[in-house]
N, C-alpha and C. Protein backbone atom coordinates (compact mmCIF):
# COMPACT_ATOMS: atom_id res chain seq x y z
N UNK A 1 -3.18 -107.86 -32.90
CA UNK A 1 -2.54 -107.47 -31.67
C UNK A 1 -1.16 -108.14 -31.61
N UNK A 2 -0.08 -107.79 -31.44
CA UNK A 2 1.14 -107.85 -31.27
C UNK A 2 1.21 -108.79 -29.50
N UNK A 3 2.09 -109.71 -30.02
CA UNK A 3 2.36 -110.70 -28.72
C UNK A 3 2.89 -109.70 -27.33
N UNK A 4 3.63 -108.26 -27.83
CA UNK A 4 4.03 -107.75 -26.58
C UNK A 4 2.68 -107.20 -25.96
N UNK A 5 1.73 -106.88 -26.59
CA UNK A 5 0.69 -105.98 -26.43
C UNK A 5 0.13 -106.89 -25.51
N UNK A 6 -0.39 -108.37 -25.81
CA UNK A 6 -0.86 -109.77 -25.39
C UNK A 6 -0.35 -109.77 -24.00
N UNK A 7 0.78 -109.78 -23.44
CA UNK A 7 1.67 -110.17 -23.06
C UNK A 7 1.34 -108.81 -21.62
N UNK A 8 1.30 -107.88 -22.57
CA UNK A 8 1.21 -106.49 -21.19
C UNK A 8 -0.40 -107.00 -20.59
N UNK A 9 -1.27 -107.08 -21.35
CA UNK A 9 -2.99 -107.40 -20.73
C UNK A 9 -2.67 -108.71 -19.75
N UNK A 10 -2.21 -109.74 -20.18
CA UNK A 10 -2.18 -110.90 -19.58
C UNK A 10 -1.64 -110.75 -18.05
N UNK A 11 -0.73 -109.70 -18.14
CA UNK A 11 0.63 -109.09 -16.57
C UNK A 11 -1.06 -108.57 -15.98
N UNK A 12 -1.47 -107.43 -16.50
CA UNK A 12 -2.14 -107.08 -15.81
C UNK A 12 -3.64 -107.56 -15.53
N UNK A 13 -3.76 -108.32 -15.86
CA UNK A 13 -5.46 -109.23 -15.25
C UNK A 13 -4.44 -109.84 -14.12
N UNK A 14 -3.36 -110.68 -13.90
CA UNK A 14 -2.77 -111.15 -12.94
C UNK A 14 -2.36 -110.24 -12.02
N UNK A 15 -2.37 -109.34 -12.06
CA UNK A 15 -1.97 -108.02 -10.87
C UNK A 15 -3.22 -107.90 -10.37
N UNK A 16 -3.96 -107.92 -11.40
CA UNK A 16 -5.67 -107.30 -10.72
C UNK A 16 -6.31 -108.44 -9.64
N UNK A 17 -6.11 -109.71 -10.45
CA UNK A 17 -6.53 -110.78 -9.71
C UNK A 17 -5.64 -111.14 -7.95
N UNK A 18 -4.72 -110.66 -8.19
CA UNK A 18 -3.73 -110.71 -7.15
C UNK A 18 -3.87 -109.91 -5.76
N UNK A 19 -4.63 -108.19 -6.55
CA UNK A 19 -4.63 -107.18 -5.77
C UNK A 19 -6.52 -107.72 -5.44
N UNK A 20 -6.88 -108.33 -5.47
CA UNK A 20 -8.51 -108.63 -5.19
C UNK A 20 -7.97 -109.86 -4.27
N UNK A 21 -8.10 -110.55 -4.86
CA UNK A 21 -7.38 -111.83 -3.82
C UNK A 21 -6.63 -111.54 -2.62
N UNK A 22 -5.94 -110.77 -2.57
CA UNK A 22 -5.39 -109.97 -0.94
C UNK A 22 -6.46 -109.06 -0.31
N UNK A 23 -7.49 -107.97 -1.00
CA UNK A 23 -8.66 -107.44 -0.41
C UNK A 23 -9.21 -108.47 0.46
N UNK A 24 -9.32 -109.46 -0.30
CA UNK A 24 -10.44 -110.49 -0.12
C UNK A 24 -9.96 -111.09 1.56
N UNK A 25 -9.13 -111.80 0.82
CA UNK A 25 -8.63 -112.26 2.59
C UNK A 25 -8.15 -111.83 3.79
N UNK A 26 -7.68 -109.81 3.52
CA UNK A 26 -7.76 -109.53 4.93
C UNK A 26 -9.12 -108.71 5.14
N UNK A 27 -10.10 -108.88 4.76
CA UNK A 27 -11.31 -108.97 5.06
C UNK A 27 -11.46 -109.98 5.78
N UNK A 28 -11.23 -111.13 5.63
CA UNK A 28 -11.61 -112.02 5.89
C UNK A 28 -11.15 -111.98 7.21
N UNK A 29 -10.11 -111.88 7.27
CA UNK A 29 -9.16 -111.96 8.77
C UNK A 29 -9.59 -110.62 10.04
N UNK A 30 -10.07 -109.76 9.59
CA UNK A 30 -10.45 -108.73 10.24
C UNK A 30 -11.88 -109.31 10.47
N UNK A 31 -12.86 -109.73 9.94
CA UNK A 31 -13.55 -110.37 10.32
C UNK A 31 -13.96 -111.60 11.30
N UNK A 32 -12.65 -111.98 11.21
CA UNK A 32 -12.61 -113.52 12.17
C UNK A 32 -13.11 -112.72 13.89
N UNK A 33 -12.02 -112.17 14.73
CA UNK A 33 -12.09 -112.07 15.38
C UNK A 33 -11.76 -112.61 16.56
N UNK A 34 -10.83 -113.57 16.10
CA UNK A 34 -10.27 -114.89 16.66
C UNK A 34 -9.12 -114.32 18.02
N UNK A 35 -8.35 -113.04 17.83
CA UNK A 35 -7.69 -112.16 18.76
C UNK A 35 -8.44 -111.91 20.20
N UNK A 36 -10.03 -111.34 19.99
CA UNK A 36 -10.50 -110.92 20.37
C UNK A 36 -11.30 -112.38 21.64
N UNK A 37 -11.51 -113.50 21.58
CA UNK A 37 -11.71 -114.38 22.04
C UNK A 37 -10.47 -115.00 22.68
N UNK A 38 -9.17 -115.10 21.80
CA UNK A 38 -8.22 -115.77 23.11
C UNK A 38 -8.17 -114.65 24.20
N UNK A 39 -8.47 -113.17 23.99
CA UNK A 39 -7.85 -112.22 25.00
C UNK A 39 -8.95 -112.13 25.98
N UNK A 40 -10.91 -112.32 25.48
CA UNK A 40 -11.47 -112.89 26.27
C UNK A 40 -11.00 -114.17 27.43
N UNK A 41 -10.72 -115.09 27.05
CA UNK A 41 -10.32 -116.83 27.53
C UNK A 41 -9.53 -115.96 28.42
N UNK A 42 -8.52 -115.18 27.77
CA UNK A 42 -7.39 -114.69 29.31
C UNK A 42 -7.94 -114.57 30.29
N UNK A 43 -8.85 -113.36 29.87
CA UNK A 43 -9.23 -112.28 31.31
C UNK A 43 -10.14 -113.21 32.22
N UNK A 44 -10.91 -114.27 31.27
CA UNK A 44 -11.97 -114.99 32.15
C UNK A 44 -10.82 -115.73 32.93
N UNK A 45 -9.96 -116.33 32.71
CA UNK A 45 -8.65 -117.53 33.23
C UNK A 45 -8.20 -116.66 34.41
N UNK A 46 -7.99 -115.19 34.11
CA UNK A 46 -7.41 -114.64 35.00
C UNK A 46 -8.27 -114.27 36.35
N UNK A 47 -9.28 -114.05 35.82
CA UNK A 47 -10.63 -114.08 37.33
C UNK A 47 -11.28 -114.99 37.71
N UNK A 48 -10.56 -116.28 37.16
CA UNK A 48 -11.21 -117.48 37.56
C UNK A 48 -9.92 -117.76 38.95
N UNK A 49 -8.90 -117.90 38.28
CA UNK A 49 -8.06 -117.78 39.39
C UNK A 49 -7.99 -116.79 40.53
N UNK A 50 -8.27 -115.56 40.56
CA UNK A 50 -8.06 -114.45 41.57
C UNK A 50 -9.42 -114.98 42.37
N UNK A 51 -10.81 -115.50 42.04
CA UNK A 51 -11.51 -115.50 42.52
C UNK A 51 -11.24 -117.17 43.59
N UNK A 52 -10.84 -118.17 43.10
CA UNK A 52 -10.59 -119.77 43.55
C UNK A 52 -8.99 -119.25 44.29
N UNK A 53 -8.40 -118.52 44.20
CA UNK A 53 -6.98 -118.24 44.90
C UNK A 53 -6.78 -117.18 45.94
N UNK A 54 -7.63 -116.98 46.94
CA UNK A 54 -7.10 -115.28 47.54
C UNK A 54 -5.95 -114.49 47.13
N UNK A 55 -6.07 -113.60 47.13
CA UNK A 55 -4.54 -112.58 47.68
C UNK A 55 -3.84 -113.40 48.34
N UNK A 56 -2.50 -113.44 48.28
CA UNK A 56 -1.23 -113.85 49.57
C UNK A 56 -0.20 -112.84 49.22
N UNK A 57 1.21 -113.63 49.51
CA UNK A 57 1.87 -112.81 49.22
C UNK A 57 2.86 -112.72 47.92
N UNK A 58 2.01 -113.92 47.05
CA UNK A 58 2.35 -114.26 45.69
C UNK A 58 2.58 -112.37 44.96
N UNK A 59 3.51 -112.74 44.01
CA UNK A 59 3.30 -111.87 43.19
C UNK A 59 2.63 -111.97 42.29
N UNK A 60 2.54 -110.77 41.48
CA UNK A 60 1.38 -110.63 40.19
C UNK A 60 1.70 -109.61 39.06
N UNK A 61 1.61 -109.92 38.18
CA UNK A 61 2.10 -109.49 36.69
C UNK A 61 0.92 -108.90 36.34
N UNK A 62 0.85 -108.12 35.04
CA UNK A 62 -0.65 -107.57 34.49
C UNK A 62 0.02 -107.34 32.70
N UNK A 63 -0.90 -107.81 32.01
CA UNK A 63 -0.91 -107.73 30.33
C UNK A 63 -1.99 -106.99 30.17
N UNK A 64 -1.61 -105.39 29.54
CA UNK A 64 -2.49 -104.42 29.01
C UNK A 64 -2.83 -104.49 27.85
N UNK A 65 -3.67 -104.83 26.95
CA UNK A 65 -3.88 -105.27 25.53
C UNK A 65 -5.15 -103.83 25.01
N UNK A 66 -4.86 -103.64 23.93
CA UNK A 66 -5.91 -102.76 23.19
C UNK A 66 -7.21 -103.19 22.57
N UNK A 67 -8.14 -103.18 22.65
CA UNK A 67 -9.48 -103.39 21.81
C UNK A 67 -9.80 -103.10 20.79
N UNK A 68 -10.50 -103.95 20.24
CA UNK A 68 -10.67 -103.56 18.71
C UNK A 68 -12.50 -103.94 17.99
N UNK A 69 -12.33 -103.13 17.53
CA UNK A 69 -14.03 -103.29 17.50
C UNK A 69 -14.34 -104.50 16.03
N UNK A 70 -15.40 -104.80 15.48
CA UNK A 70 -15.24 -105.96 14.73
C UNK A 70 -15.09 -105.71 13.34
N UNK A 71 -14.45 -104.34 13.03
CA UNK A 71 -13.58 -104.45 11.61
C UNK A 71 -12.39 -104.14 11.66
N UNK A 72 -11.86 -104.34 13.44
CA UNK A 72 -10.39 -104.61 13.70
C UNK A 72 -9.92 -103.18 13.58
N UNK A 73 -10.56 -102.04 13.82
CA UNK A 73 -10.27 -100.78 14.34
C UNK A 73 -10.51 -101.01 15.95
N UNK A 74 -8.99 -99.90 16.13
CA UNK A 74 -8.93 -99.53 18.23
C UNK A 74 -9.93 -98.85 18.33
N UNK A 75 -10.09 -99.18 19.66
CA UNK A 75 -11.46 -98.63 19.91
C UNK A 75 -10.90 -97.46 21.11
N UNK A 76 -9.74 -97.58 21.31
CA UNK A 76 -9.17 -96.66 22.63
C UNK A 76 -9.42 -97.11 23.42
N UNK A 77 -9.98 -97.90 24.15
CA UNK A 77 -10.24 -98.84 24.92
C UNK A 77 -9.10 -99.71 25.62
N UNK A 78 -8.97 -100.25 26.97
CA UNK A 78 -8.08 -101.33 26.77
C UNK A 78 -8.36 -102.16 27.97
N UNK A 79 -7.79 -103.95 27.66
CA UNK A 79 -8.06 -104.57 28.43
C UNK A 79 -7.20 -105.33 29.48
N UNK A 80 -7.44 -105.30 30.68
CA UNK A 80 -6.01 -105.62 31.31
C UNK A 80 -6.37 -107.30 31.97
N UNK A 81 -5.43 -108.11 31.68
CA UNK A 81 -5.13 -109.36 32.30
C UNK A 81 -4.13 -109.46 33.31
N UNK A 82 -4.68 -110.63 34.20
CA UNK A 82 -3.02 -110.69 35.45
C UNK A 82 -3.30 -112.10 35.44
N UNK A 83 -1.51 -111.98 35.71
CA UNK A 83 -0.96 -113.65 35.85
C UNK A 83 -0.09 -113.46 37.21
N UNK A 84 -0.01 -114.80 37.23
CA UNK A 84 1.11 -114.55 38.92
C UNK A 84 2.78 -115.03 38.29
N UNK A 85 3.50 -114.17 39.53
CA UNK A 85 5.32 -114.42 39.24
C UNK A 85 5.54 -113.17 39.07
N UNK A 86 4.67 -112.03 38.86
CA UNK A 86 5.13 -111.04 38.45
C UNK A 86 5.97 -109.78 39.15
N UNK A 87 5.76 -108.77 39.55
CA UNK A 87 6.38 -108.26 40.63
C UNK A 87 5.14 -107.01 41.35
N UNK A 88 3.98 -107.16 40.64
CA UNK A 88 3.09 -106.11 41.62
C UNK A 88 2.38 -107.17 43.04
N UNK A 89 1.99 -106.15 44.02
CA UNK A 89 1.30 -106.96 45.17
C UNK A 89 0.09 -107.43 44.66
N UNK A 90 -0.68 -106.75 43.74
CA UNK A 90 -2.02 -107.26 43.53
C UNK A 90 -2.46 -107.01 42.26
N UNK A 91 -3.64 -106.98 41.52
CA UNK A 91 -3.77 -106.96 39.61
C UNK A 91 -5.01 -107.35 40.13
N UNK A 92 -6.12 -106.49 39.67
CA UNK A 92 -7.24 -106.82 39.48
C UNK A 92 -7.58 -106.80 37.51
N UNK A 93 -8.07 -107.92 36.53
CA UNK A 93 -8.06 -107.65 35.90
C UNK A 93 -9.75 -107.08 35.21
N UNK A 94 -9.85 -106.59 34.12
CA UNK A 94 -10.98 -105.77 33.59
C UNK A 94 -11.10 -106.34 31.82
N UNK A 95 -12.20 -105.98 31.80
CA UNK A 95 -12.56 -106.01 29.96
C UNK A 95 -12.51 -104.41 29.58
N UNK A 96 -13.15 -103.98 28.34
CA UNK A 96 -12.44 -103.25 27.67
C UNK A 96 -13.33 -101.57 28.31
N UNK A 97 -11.82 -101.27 28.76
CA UNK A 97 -12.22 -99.70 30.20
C UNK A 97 -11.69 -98.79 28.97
């Protein structure tokens, strides 16, 4: 076998290993699910407050976020959070409608 010949196999086990090694880890990451829990923490933060704070005449903001089911496909779904400062009178927030 000729060193260029050597030389082309060697490129490509390193491409292969390269293109598996990236499969691998956004598997991995679509798996975590780690998105899906801070945007939980929100919505609970956000009805922890609306519920310990009445209505006044504060304002209120709202973050519409999309859902994703647990191989990190939309589900069409979406979930809405509220914070205050914002400019609506009121924000009730929801999990995934």
């Amino acid at each position: 076998m000729r060193y260029y010949n050597k030389k082309k196999i060697i490129f490509a086990v390193a491409t292969g290993l390269f293109a598996l090694a990236t499969v691998f880890n956004m598997s991995v990451l679509q798996s975590n699910n780690a998105g899906d829990v801070s945007l939980d923490a929100i919505t609970v933060m956000a009805q922890a407050q609306s519920s310990e704070n009445p209505p006044s005449s504060e304002k209120y903001g709202s973050l519409t976020t999309p859902c994703y089911d647990k191989k990190g496909n939309p589900t069409g779904k979406n979930r809405k959070s509220c914070f205050s400062g914002g400019t609506l009178d009121s924000c009730k927030p929801h999990g995934c409608q």
